[in-house]
Structures are given as structure tokens and as C-alpha cells.
Protein backbone atom coordinates (compact mmCIF):
# COMPACT_ATOMS: atom_id res chain seq x y z
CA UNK A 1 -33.55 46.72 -40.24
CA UNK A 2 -33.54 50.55 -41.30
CA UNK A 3 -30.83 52.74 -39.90
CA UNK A 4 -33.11 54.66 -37.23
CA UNK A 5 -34.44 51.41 -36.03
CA UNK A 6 -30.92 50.28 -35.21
CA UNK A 7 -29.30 53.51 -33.30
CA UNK A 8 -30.71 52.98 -30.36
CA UNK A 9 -29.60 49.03 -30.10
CA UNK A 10 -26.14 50.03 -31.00
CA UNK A 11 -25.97 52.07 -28.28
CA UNK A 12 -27.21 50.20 -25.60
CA UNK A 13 -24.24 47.50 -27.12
CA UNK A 14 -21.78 50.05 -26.64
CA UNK A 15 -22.64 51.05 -23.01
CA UNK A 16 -22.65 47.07 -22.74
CA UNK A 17 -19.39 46.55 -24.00
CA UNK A 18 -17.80 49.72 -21.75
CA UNK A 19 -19.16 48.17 -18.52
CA UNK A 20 -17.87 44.85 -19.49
CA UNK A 21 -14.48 46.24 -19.98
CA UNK A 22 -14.70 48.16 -17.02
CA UNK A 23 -15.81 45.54 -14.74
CA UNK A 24 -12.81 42.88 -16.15
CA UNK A 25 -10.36 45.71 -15.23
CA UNK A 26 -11.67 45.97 -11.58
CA UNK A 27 -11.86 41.89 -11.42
CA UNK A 28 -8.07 41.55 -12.73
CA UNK A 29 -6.92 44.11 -9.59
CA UNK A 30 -8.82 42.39 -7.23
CA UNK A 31 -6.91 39.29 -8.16
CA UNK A 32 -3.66 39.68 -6.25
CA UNK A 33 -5.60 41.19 -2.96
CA UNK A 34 -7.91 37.47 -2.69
CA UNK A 35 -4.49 35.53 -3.51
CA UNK A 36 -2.70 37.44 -0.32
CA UNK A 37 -6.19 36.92 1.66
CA UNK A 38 -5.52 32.53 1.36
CA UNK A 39 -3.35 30.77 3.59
CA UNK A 40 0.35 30.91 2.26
CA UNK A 41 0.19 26.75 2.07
CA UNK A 42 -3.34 27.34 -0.41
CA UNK A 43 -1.00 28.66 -3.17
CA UNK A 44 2.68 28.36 -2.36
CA UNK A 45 3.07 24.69 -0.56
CA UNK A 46 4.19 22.36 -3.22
CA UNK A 47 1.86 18.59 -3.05
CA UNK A 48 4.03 16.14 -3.04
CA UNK A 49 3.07 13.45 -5.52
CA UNK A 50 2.55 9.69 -4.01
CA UNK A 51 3.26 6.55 -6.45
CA UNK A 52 0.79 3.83 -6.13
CA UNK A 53 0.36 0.54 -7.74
CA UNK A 54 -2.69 -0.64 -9.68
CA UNK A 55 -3.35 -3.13 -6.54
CA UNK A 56 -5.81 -1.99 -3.87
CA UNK A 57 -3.61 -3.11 -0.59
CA UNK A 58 -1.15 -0.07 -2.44
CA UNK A 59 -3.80 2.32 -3.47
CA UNK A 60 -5.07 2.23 0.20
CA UNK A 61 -1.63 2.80 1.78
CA UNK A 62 -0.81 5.60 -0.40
CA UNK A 63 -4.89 7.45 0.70
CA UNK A 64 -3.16 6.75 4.18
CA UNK A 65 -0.10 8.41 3.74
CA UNK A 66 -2.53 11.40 2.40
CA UNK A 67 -4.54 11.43 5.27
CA UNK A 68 -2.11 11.66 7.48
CA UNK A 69 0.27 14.14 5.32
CA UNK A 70 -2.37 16.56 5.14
CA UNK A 71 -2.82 16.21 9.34
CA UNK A 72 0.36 18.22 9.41
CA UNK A 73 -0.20 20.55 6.95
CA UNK A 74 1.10 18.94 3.66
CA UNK A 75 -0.54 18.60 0.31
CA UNK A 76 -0.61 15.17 -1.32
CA UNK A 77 -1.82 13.67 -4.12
CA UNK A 78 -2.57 9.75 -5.52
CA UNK A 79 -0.56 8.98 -8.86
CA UNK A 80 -1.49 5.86 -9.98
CA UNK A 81 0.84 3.56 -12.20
CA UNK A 82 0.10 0.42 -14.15
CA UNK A 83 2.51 -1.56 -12.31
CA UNK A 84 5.15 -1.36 -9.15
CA UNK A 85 8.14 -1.22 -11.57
CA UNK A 86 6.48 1.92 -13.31
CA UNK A 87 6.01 3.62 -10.00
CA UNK A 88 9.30 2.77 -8.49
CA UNK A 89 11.01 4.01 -11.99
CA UNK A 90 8.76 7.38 -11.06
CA UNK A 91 10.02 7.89 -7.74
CA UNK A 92 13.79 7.71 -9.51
CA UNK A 93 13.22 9.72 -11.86
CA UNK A 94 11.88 12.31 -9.30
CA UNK A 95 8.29 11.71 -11.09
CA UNK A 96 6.74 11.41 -7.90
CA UNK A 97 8.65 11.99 -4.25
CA UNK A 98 7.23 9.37 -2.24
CA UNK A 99 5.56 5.46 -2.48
CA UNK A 100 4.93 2.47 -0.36
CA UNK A 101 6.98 0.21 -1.52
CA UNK A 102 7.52 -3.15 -0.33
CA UNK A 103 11.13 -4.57 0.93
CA UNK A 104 10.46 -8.32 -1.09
CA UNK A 105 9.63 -6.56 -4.13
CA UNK A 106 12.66 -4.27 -3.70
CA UNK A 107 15.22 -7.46 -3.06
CA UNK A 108 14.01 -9.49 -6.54
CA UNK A 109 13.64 -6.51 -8.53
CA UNK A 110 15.60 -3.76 -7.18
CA UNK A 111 18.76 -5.54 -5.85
CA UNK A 112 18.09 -8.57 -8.54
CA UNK A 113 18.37 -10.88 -6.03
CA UNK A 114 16.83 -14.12 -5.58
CA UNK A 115 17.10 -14.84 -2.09
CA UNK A 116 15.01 -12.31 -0.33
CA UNK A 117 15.01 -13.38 3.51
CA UNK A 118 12.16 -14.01 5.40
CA UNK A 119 13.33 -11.83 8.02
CA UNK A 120 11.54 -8.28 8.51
CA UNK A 121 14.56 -6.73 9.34
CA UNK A 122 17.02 -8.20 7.35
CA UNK A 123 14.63 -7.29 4.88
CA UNK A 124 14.56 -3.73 5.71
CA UNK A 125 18.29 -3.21 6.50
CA UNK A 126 19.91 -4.32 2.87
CA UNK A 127 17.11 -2.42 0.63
CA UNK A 128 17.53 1.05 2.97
CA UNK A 129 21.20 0.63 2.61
CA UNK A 130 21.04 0.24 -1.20
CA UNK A 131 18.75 3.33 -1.76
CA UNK A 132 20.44 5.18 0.40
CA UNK A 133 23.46 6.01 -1.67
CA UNK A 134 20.80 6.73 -5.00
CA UNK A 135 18.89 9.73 -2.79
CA UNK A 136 15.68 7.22 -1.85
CA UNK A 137 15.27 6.98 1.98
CA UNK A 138 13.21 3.90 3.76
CA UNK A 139 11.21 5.43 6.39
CA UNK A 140 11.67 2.61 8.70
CA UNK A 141 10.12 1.79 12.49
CA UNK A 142 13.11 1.82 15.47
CA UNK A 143 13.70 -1.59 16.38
CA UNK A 144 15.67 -4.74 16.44
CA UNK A 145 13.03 -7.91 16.11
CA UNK A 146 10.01 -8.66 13.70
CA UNK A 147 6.39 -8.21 14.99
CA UNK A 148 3.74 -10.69 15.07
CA UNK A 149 0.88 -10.40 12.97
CA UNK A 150 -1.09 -7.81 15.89
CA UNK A 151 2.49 -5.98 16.05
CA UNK A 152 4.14 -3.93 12.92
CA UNK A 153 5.70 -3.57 11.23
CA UNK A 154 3.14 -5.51 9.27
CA UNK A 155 4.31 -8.35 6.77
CA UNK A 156 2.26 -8.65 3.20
CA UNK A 157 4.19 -11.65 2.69
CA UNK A 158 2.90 -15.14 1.10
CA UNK A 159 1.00 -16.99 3.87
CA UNK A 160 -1.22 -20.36 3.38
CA UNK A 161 -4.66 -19.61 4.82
CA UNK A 162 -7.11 -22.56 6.07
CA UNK A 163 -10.78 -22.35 7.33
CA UNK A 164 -11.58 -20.86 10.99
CA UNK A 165 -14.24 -22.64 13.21
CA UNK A 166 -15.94 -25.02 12.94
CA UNK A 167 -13.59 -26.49 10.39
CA UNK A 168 -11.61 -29.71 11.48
CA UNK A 169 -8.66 -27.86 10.10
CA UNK A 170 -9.39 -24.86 12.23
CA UNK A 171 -6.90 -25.86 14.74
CA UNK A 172 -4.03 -24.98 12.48
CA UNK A 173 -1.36 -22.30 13.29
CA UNK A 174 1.57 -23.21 11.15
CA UNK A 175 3.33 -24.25 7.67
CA UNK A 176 4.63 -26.82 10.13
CA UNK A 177 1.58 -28.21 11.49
CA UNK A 178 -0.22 -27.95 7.88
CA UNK A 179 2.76 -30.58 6.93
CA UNK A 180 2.15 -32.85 9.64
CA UNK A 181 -2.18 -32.47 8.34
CA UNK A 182 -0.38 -32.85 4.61
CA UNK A 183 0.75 -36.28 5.50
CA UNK A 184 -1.96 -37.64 7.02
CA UNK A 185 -4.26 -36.53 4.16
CA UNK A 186 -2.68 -37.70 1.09
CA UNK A 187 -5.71 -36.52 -0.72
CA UNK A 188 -6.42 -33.51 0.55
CA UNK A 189 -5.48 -30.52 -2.24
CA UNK A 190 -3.66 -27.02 -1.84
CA UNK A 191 -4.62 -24.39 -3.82
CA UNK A 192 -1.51 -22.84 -4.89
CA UNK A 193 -0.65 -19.67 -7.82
CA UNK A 194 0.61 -21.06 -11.21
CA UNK A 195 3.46 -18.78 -11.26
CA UNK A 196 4.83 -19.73 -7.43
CA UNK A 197 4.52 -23.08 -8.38
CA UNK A 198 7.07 -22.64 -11.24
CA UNK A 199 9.85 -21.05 -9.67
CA UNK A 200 12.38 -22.53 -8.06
CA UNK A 201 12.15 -20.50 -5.37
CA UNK A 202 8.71 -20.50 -4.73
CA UNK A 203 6.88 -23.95 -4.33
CA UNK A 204 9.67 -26.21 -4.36
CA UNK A 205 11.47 -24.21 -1.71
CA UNK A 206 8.55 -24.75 0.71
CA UNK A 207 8.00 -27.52 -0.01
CA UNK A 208 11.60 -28.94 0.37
CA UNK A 209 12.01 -26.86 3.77
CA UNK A 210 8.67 -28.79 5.46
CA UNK A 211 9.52 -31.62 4.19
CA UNK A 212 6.29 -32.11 2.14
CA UNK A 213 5.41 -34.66 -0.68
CA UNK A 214 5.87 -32.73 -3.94
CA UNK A 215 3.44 -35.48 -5.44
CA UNK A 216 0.79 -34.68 -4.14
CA UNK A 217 -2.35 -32.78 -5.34
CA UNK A 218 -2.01 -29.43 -6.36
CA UNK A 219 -4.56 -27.14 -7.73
CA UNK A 220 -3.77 -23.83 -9.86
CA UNK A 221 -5.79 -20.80 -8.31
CA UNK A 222 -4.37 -17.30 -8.12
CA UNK A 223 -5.32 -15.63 -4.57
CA UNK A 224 -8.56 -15.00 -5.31
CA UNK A 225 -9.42 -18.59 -6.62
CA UNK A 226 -7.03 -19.91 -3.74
CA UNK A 227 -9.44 -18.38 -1.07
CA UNK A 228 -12.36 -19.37 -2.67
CA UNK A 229 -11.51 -23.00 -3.11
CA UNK A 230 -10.57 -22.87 1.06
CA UNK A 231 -13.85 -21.15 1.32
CA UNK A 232 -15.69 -24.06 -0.45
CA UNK A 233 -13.99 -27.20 0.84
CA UNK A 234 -12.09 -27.58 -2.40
CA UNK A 235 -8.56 -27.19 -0.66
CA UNK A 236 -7.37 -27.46 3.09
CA UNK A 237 -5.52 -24.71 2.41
CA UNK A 238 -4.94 -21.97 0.14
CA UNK A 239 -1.79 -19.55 -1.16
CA UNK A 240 -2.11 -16.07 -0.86
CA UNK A 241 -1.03 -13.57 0.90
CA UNK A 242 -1.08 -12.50 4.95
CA UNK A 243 -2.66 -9.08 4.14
CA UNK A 244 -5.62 -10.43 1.92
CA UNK A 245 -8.87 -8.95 2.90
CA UNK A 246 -10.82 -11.61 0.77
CA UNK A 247 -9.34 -14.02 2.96
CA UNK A 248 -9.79 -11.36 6.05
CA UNK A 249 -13.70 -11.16 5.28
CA UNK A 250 -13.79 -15.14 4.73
CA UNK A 251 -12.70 -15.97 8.36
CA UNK A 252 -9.69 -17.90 7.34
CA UNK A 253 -6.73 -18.18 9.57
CA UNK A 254 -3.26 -17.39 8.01
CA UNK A 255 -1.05 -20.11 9.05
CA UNK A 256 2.79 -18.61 10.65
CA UNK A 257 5.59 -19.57 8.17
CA UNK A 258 7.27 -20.76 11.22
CA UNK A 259 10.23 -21.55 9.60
CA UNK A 260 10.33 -17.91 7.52
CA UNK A 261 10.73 -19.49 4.15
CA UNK A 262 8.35 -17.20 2.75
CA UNK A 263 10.13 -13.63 1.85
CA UNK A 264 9.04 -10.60 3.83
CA UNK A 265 7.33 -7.85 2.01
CA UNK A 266 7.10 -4.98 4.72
CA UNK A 267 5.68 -1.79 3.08
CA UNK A 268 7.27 1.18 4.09
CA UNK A 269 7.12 4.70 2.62
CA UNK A 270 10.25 5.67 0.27
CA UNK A 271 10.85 9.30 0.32
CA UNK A 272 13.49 11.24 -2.02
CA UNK A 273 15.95 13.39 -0.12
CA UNK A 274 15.05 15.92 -1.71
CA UNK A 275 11.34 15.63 -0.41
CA UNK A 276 12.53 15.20 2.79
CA UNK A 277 14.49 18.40 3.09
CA UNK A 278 11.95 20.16 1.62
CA UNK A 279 9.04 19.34 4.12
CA UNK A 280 10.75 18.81 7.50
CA UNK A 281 7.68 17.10 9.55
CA UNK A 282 7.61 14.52 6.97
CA UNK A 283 9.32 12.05 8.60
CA UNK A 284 6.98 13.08 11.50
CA UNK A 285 3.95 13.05 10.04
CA UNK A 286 4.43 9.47 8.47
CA UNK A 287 5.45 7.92 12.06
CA UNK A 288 1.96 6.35 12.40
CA UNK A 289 1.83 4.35 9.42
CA UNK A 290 5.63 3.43 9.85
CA UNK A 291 5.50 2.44 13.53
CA UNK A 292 2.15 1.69 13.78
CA UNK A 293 0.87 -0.52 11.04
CA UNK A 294 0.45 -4.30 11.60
CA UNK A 295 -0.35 -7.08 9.36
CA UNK A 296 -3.46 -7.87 10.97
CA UNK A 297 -4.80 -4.14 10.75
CA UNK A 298 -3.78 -4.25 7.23
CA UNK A 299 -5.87 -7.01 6.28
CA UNK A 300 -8.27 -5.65 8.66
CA UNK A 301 -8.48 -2.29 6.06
CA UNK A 302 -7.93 -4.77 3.41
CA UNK A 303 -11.28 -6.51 3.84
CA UNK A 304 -13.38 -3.84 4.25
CA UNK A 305 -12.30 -2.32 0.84
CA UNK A 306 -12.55 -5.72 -0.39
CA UNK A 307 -16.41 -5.68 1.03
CA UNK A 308 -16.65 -2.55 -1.10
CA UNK A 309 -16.24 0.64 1.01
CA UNK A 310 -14.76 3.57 -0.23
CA UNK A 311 -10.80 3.35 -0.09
CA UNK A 312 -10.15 7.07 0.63
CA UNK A 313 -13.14 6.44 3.51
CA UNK A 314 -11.11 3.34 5.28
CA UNK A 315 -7.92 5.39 4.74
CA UNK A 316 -9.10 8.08 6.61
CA UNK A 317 -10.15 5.35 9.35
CA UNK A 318 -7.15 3.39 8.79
CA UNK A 319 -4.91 6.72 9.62
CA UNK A 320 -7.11 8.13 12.08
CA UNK A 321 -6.35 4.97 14.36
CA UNK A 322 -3.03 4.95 13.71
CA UNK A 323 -2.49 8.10 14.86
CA UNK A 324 -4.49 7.54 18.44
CA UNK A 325 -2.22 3.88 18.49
CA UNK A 326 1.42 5.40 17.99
CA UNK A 327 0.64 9.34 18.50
CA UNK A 328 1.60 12.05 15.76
CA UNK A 329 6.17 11.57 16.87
CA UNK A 330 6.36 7.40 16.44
CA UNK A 331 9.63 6.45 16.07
CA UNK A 332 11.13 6.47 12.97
CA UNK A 333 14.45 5.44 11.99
CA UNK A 334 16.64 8.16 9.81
């Protein structure tokens, strides 16, 4: 292009280039006067960081416990780890300030005991007292006796689950009864996990405590299978657990371990101390889901994520009813 052509484009480039400069000066001032203009929890509230398993009963506790954080003010967030060890080993190493964990899983891998009891609150009690002393508090509901499955604290524990009406079996309520059925069946089959049927605390233990046949047929099925098989009129009855929504949308009946071989796994929200001094009403603000929650509303939740919904969606249900049930001060148990 010849010289004269290209004055006048240079300077319209250079009055460009001044305005731009001008106008990023006048945008980097008006910075700090928006920032003062947002609430003071918009950009100086930490968000406390939630641990979750890869499991969707634990992804759907921890949306809960964001729900009904951010009720009172506090910013959470979902971090999601492979496995429970990997999100327990967060919350230590102050990776994360709060989970759901589970008081079973705490007693066998935690405490590296064996004998986890099938008691609730025996269950509670030793795992609160061990993390106590390394800065990990059990929120925990006031109390001195276990629920039942409409009542919390709500139990994911193992539970056989049979076929509602107008199965012949429907008339089932416990391990107990499904013994006495066992016996008079000889043929009938249980679906049971591969794993629980291997250790020595698992299968054989029930098995030895209701006095059942240990020859008789078994089938391998993990939960899924197990409820499907019950489903189908493979099994009379199937191993899974008392929270499973499959089972909940399925219309089976989880049978009472009436004689509480099966250990408890109550999940309750572990909070650093730490956490906890920083954000006062946390304690508060987690009351519904500690005092409130049930094992039937649990698999309630359960099997409507399990029917597809939106987890964060029956989280904000789940919490929303929680809070009407036990109010926003439950009692909680320092």
C-alpha cells in the first residue's frame, strides 16, 4: 500500500489503541467498588468441601448436606472420590472438612475391627469416641435406643428383601421367619453377594445365628442381581441392603434382622474441628439430616434416583422435608 494511502488507517489504529487503554484503566478501578457492592459471604465465606463416595446412596447424602448448608448461609461443594477409603483419607488429611460416612464402614476399616455390632448406637458411640481424639467429630442424633425403619437414625445395613403382595412370601417380616420359610422349602434359593458369602463373618454368621441349613441352595448375585432374581421368582429372597432404592422401586419388603446379626451402617456427617469452629451454625444447620433421616426415607430418595431423577433435584426434596420433619435446631449430640 503507498505511504499516503496508509496515514489515515494508522491513525484511526492509534486513537483505537488510546481508547482501549483508557477504557481498561477505568474497568481495573471499577473493580474493587463491584467487589464491596456483593454480599461479604459472595467473596470472603470459605465453601467447605464435602467427600463423597462413587456410590449414589453417598453422592445423594452429600447434595443433602449442600442443600441444607447453603439454607443457613454456607457454601458447599461435592468432591467426589473413587472409593470411601479415598474420601475418608481426604477428610484426615484436611482435603475436604466434612463426609457422610457410615459407622460399619468406620468399625472394619477405621477401628480394624471385625465385630461391628448390630446395634445403632453401639455403633455410633465407639467410632465418635475414636475420632474424637484425631480432630473428626460424628454429628450424631440425641438419644438412647435405635429407630425402626420409619424412625432415624436410618440404618443402610445388609437386609434380605422378599416380594410384597401378592407373593405367598409376602407375609414375611423377619430373618427369623425367612428361617422357619427356609426349612420348609428346601429348594427354594437365596440370592446372596459372592464376597458376603466368603467371609466368615458374613454368611456363615447368619446363617449359624438362625439356625439355617448351610447346604442349601445358594445363588451368587451382587445387590443388583439379588433384587432382580427376587423380582423374577428366581430366589425367595435376596441380599442387599435396607436402603436400596432398586429394591425400594421393586416393592420388596426388607425383612428385620431381628436378631441384629447384620452390622449397622448409620450415616452420619463427620466434620473436622476445625470446620466446626470455623462455621458455628454447622452443627445447626445439619440437625435435619442427623435427627431426621430414616431408613425408609432413605430408600425412599434412593429409588427415585434409582428411577433416574436428578440427584441434586431429590436432594433438594430430600432436605426440604427434612427440614419441615425435625425443624432447622434438631438435636444434635456434641
Amino acid at each position: 500500500m503507498h505511504e499516503s494511502a496508509r496515514a489515515p488507517a494508522l491513525a484511526v489504529a492509534r486513537r483505537a489503541r488510546r481508547r482501549a487503554v483508557v477504557l481498561g484503566v477505568v474497568l481495573l478501578a471499577l473493580v474493587p467498588l463491584f467487589a464491596g457492592c456483593l454480599a461479604p459471604s459472595a467473596v470472603d465465606a470459605p465453601v467447605l468441601r464435602i467427600g463423597a463416595g462413587p456410590d449414589a446412596e453417598s453422592l445423594l447424602l452429600a447434595e443433602t448436606a449442600v442443600v441444607l448448608l447453603a439454607a443457613r448461609g454456607i457454601g458447599s461443594e461435592v468432591v467426589a472420590f473413587a472409593d470411601a477409603r479415598d474420601s475418608r483419607r481426604a477428610l484426615e488429611l484436611a482435603d475436604v472438612e466434612l463426609r457422610i460416612g457410615y459407622t460399619g464402614e468406620s468399625w472394619l476399616e477405621v477401628l480394624g475391627r471385625p465385630d461391628p455390632p448390630g446395634d445403632a448406637w453401639r455403633s455410633i458411640t465407639a467410632v465418635r469416641e475414636h475420632d474424637l481424639a484425631r480432630g473428626i467429630v460424628w454429628l450424631a442424633p440425641s438419644g438412647s435406643g435405635p429407630g425402626a425403619p420409619g424412625l432415624p437414625p436410618a440404618n443402610a445395613t445388609f437386609a434380605f428383601v422378599v416380594a410384597g403382595p401378592p407373593s405367598i412370601d409376602a407375609d414375611l417380616r423377619t430373618v427369623s421367619q425367612l428361617a422357619a420359610r427356609l426349612a420348609e422349602r428346601p429348594d427354594a434359593r437365596v440370592c446372596v453377594d459372592r464376597e458376603f458369602s466368603e467371609r466368615p463373618d458374613g454368611l456363615r454368621a447368619v446363617l449359624a445365628a438362625y439356625s439355617v441349613r448351610s447346604d442349601r441352595p445358594f445363588v451368587a448375585a451382587d445387590p443388583t442381581e439379588a433384587v432382580l432374581g427376587v423380582v423374577e421368582g428366581a430366589c425367595l429372597a435376596g441380599l442387599t441392603t435396607a436402603t436400596d432404592g432398586l429394591a425400594w422401586r421393586a416393592g420388596l419388603v426388607p425383612l428385620v434382622d431381628d436378631l441384629a446379626v447384620f452390622p449397622a451402617f448409620v450415616p452420619l456427617p463427620q466434620v473436622r474441628t476445625d470446620a466446626l469452629a470455623l462455621e458455628p451454625v454447622l452443627r445447626a444447620a445439619l440437625a435435619p439430616l442427623v435427627g431426621g433421616l430414616s431408613t425408609t426415607e432413605l430408600a425412599r430418595a434412593n429409588g427415585r434416583v434409582a428411577l433416574g431423577e436428578e440427584p441434586a433435584i431429590v436432594a433438594a426434596e430430600l432436605a426440604s422435608r427434612l427440614r419441615a420433619t425435625v425443624g432447622t435446631e434438631g438435636a444434635v449430640e456434641p
